[in-house]
Protein backbone atom coordinates (compact mmCIF):
# COMPACT_ATOMS: atom_id res chain seq x y z
CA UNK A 1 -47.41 -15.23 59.20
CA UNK A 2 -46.31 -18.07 60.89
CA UNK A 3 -43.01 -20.27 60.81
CA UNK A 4 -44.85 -23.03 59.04
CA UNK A 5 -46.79 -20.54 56.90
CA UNK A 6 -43.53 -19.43 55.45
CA UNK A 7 -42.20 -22.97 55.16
CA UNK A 8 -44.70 -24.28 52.92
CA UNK A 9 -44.64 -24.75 49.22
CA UNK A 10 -46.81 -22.71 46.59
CA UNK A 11 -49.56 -24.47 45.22
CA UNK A 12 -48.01 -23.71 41.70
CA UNK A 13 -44.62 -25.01 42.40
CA UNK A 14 -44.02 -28.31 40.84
CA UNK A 15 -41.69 -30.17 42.42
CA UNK A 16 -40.77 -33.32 40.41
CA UNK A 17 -40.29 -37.19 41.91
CA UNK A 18 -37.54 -38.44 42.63
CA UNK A 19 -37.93 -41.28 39.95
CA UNK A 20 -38.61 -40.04 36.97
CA UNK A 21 -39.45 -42.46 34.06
CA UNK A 22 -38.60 -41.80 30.37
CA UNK A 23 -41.66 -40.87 28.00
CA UNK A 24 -39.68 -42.03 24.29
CA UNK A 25 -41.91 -42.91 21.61
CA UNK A 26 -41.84 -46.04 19.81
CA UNK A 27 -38.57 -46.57 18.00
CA UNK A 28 -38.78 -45.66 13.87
CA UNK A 29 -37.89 -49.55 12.79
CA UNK A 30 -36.63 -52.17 13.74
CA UNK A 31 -33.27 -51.31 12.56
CA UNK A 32 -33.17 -48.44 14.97
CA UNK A 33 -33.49 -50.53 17.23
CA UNK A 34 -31.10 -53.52 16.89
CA UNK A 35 -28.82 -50.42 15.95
CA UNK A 36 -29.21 -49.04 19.80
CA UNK A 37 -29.25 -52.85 21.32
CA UNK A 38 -25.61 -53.06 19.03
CA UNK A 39 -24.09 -50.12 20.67
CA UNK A 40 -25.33 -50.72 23.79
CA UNK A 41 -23.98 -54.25 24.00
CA UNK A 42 -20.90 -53.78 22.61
CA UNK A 43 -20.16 -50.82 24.75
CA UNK A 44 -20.97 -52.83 28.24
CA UNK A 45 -18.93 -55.76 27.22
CA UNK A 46 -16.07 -53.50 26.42
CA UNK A 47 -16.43 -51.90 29.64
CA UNK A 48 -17.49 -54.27 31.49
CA UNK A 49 -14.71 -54.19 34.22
CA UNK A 50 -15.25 -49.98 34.76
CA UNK A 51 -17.98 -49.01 36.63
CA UNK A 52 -17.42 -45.45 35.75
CA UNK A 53 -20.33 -44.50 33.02
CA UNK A 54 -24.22 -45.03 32.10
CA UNK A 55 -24.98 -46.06 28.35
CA UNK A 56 -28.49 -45.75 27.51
CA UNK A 57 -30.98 -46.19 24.22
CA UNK A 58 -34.47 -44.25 23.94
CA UNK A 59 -33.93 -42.58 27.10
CA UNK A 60 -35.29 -39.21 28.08
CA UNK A 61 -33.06 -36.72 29.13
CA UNK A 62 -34.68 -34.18 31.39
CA UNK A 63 -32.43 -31.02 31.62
CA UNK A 64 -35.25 -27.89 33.18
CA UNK A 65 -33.10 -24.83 34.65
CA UNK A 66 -36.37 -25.27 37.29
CA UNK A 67 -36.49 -29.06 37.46
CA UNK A 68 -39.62 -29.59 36.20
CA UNK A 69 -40.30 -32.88 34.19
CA UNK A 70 -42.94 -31.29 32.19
CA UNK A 71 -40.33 -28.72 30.26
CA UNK A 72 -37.01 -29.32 28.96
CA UNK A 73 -36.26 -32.74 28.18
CA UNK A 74 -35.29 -34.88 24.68
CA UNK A 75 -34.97 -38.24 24.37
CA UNK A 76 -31.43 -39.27 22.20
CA UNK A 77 -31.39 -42.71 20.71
CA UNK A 78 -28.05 -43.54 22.33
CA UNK A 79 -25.73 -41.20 24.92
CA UNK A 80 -22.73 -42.44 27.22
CA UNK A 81 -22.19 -40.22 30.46
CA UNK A 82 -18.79 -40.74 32.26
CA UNK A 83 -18.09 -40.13 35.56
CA UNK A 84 -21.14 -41.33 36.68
CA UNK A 85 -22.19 -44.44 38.74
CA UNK A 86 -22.99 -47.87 36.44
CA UNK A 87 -26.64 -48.56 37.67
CA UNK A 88 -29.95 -48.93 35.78
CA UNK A 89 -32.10 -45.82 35.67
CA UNK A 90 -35.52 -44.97 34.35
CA UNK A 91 -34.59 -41.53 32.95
CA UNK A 92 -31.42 -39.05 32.78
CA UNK A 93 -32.42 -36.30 35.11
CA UNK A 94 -29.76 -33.76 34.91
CA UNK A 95 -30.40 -32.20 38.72
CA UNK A 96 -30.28 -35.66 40.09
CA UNK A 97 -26.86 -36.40 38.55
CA UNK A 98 -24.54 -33.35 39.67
CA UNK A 99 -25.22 -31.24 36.48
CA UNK A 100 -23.99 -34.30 34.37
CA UNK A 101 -24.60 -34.08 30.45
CA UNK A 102 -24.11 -37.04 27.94
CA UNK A 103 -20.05 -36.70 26.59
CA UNK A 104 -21.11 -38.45 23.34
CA UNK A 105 -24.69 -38.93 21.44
CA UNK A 106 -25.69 -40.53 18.43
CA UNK A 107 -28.99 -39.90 16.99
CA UNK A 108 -30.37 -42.60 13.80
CA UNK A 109 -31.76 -40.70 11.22
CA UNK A 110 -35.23 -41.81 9.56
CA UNK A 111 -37.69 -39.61 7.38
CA UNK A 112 -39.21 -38.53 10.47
CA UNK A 113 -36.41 -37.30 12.44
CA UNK A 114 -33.70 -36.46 10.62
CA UNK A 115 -34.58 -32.48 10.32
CA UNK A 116 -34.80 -32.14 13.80
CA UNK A 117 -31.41 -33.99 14.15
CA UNK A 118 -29.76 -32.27 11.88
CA UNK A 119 -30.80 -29.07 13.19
CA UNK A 120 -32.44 -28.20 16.62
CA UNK A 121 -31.33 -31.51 18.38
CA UNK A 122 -27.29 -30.86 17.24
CA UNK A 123 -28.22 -26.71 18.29
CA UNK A 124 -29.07 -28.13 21.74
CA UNK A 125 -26.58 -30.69 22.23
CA UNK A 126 -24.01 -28.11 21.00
CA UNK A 127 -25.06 -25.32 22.85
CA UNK A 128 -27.17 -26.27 26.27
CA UNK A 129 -25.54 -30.02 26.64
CA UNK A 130 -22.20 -29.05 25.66
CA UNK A 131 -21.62 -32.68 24.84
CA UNK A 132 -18.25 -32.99 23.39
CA UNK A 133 -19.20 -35.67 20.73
CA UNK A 134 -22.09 -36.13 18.43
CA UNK A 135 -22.66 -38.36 15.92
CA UNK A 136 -25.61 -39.16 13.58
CA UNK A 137 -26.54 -42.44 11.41
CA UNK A 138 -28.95 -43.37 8.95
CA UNK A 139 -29.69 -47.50 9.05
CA UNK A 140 -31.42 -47.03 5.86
CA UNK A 141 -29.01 -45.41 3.53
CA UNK A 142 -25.64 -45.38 5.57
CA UNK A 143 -25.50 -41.90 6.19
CA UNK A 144 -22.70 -41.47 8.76
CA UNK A 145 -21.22 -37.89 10.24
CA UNK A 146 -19.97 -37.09 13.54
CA UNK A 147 -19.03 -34.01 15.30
CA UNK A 148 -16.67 -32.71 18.28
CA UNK A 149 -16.72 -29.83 20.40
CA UNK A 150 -14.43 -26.99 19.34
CA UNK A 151 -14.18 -23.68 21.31
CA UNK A 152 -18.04 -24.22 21.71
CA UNK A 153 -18.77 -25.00 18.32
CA UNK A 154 -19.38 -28.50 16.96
CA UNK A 155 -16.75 -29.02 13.92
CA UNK A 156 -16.98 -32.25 11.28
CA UNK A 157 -14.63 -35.09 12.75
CA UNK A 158 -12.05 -36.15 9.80
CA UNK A 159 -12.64 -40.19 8.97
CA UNK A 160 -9.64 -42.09 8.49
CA UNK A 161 -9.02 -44.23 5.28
CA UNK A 162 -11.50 -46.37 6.20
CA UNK A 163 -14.66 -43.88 7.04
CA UNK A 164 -14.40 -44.30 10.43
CA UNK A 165 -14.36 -41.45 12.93
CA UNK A 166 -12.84 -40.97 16.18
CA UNK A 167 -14.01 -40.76 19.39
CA UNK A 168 -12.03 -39.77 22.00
CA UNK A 169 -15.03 -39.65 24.56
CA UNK A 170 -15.10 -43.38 23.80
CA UNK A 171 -11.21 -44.06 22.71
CA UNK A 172 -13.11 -45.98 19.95
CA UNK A 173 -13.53 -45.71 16.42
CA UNK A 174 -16.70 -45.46 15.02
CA UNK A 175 -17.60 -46.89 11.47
CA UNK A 176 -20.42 -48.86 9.16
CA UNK A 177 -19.68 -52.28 8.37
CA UNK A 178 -22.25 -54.64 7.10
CA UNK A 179 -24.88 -51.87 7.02
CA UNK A 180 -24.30 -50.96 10.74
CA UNK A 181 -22.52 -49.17 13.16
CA UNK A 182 -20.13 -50.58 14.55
CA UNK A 183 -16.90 -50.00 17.20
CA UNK A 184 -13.25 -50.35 16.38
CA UNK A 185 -10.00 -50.37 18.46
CA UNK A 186 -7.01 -47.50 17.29
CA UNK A 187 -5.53 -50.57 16.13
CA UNK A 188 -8.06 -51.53 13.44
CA UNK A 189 -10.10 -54.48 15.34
CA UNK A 190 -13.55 -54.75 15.66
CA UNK A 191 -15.33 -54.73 18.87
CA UNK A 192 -17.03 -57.91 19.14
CA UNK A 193 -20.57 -58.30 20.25
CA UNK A 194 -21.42 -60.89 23.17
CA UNK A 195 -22.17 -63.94 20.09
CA UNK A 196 -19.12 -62.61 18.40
CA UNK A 197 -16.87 -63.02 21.33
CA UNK A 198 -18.37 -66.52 22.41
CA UNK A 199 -17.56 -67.55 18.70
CA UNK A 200 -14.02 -66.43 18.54
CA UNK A 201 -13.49 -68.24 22.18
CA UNK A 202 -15.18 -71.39 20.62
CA UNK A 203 -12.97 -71.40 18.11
CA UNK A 204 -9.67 -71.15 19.79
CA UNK A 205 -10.73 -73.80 22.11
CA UNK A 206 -11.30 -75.99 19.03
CA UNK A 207 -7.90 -75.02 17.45
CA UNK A 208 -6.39 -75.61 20.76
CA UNK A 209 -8.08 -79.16 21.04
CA UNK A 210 -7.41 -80.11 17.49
CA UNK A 211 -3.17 -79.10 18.16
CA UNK A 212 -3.67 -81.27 21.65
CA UNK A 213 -5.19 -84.15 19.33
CA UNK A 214 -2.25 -83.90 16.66
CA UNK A 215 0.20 -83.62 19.39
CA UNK A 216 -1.55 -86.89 20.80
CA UNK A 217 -0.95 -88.78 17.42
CA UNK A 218 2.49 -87.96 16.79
CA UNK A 219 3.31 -89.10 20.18
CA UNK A 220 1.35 -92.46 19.81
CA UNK A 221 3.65 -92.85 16.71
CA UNK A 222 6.72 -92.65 18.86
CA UNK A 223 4.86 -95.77 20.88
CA UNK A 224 5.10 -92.57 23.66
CA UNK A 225 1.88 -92.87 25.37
CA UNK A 226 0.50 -89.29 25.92
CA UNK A 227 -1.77 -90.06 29.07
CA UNK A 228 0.99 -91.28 30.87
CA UNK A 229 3.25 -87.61 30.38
């Protein structure tokens, strides 16, 4: 046999593309999906001076021992990976990212899914993933439970007074307020969304004008012109 004979691939070796795009199926509602566009904006506008981790919604994960895309993979309705370059991607392809599982996932429950959640998806992010953190949420009737990683076994995470549960993957609280999923700082404050942050800066601009404007008239009543300070 020759050196090229030797060199060249089996005919039943499969060896996968380089870019391999995620095969999800349509999301359950559309509250499953605002849900994932929630905690995916929030997230990025928290974070959005690191460049240090890949959040992701309806992505396939493809994790084959033999790297083949047609074995092997699920599909999480939201993960965060750290330690990994901030870049779009079609898919998570573990092989392609230096052996890199998700550090926290959060599945939304619906009638459809939520026995495979419960079950073989938190067996397999417990026990092939290792992913320190999962979570799980029902949009429909609130249902809200999170587990970490404890000597390779996942264990309930205690909520605080207010039902929220921490995450220490995230160094966020996680909690339902107004039927969703939310963020929260360790001091208590909600993580805005993008409209939620250009609100509150609206409004201190207007508070800050209106003070400037009172300032103004008090001045004008001391015959103290304020454009000439």
């Amino acid at each position: 046999m020759s050196v090229a004979q030797e060199l060249e691939p089996a005919a039943d070796i499969i060896f996968p593309p380089g870019d391999i795009e995620s095969h999800e199926p349509p999301l359950e509602s559309d509250l499953h999906l605002r849900q994932i566009i929630l905690l995916l904006q929030c997230l990025e506008l928290w974070w959005q001076n690191r460049n240090d981790f890949y959040a992701a919604g309806n992505l396939t994960i493809y994790y084959s021992q033999r790297q083949l895309k047609s074995e092997e993979f699920r599909g999480p309705d939201f993960f965060v990976v750290r330690g990994c370059e901030r870049k779009p991607r079609k898919s998570w392809v573990i092989w392609q990212e230096d052996g890199k599982y998700p550090n926290i996932i959060v599945e939304l429950l619906s009638s459809s899914t939520k026995a495979t959640d419960k079950g073989l998806k938190k067996q397999i992010y417990q026990d092939i993933f290792r992913t320190p953190e999962y979570f799980w949420f029902d949009p429909n009737n609130l249902e809200f439970v999170g587990f970490h990683l404890v000597d390779g076994n996942y264990q309930p995470i205690e909520p605080n007074p207010q039902g929220w549960l921490w995450s220490q993957q995230l160094d966020l609280y996680l909690g339902v307020q107004n039927n969703q999923l939310r963020y929260f700082t360790a001091q208590g404050e909600l993580v805005p969304t993008p409209e939620e942050l250009a609100a509150q800066e609206k409004q201190r601009a207007d508070e800050e004008k209106q003070r400037a404007e009172r300032l103004a008239a008090k001045l004008r009543e001391l015959n103290i012109d304020p454009d000439f300070l």
